[in-house]
C-alpha atoms as a PDB file:
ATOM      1  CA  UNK A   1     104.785  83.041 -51.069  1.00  0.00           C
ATOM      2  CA  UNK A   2     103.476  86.543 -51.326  1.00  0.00           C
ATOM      3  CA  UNK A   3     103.042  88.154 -47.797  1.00  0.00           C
ATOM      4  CA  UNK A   4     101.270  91.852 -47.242  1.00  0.00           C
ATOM      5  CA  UNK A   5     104.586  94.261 -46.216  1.00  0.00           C
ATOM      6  CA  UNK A   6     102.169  96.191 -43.998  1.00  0.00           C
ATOM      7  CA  UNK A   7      98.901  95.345 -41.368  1.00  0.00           C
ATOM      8  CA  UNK A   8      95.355  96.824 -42.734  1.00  0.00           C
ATOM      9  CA  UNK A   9      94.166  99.165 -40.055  1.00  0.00           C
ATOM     10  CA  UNK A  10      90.958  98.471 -38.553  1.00  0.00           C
ATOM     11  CA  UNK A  11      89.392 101.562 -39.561  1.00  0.00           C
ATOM     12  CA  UNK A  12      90.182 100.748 -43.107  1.00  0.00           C
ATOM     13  CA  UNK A  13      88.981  97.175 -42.257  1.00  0.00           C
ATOM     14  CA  UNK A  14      85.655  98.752 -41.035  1.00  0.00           C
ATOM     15  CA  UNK A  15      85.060 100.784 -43.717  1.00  0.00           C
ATOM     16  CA  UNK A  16      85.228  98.390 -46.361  1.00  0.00           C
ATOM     17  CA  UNK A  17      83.051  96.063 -43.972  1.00  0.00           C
ATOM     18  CA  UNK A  18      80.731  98.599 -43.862  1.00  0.00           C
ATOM     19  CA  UNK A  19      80.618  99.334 -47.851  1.00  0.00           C
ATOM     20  CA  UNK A  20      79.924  95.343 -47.926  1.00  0.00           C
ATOM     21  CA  UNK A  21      77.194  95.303 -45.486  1.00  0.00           C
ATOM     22  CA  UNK A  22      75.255  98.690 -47.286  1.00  0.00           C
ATOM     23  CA  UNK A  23      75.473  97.009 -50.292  1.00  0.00           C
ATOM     24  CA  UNK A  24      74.094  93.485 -49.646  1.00  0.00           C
ATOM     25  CA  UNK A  25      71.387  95.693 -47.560  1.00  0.00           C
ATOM     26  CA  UNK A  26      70.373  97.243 -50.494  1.00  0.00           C
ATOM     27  CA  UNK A  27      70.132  94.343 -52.741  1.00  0.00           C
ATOM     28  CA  UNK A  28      68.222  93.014 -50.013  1.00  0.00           C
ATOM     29  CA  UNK A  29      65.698  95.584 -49.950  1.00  0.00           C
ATOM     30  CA  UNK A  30      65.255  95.585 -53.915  1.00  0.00           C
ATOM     31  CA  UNK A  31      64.925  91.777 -53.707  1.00  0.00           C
ATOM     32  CA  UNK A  32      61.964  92.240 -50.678  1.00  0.00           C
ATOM     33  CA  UNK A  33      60.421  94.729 -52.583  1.00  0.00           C
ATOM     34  CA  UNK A  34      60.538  92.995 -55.750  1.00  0.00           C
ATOM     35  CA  UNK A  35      58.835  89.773 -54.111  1.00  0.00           C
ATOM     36  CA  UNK A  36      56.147  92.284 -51.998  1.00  0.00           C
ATOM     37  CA  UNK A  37      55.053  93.750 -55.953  1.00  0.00           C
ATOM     38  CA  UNK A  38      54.703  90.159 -57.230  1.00  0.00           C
ATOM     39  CA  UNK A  39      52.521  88.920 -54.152  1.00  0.00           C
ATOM     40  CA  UNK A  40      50.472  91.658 -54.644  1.00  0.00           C
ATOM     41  CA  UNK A  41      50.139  91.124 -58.491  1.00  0.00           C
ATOM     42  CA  UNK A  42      51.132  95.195 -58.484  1.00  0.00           C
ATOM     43  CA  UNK A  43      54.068  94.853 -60.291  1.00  0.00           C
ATOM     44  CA  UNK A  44      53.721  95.827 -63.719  1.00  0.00           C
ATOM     45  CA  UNK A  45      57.311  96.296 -65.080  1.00  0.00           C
ATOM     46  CA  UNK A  46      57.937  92.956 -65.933  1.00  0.00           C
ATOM     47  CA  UNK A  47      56.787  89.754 -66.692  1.00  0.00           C
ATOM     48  CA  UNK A  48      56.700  86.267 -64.412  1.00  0.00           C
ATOM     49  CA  UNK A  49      54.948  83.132 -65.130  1.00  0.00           C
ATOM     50  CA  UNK A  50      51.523  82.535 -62.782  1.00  0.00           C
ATOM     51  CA  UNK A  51      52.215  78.517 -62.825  1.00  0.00           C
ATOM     52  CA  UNK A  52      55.573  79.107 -61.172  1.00  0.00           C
ATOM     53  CA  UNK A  53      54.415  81.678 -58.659  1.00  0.00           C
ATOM     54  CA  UNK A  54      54.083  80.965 -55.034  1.00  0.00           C
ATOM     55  CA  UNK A  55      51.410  81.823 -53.166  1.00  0.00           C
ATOM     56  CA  UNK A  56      51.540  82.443 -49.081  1.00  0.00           C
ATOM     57  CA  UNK A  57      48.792  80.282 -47.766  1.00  0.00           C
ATOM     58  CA  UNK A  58      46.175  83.296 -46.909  1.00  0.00           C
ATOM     59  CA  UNK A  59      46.640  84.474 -50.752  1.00  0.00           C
ATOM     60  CA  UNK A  60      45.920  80.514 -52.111  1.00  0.00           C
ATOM     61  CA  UNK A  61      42.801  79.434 -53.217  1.00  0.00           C
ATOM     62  CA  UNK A  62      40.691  76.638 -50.785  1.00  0.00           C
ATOM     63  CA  UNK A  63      41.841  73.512 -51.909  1.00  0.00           C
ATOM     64  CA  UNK A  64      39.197  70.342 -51.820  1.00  0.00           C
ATOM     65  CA  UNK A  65      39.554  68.605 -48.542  1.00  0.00           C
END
């Protein structure tokens, strides 16, 4: 069985942690941002279907009570 010859040092630990952690961040953002454009029906530069799209409830039209 393969065994590391030598301990990874926390900094190094940290660092890569931290490299992780900016990048799911940053998809995060993108993916918020993304979703903020399509609730407003700003987003321009591409394409989604309406049927499929959902709607907070204070953006949905009255339905018949």
């Amino acid at each position: 069985m393969a065994v590391p010859k030598k301990r990874t040092s926390k900094s190094k630990k940290n660092i890569r942690k931290t490299t992780w952690k900016k990048k799911a961040c940053k998809s995060a953002i993108k993916a918020f941002s993304l979703a903020k454009s399509v609730l407003s029906q700003r987003s321009k530069s591409f394409y989604y279907s309406r049927k499929n799209l959902v709607l907070p409830l204070s953006l949905e039209s009255p339905s018949n009570e």
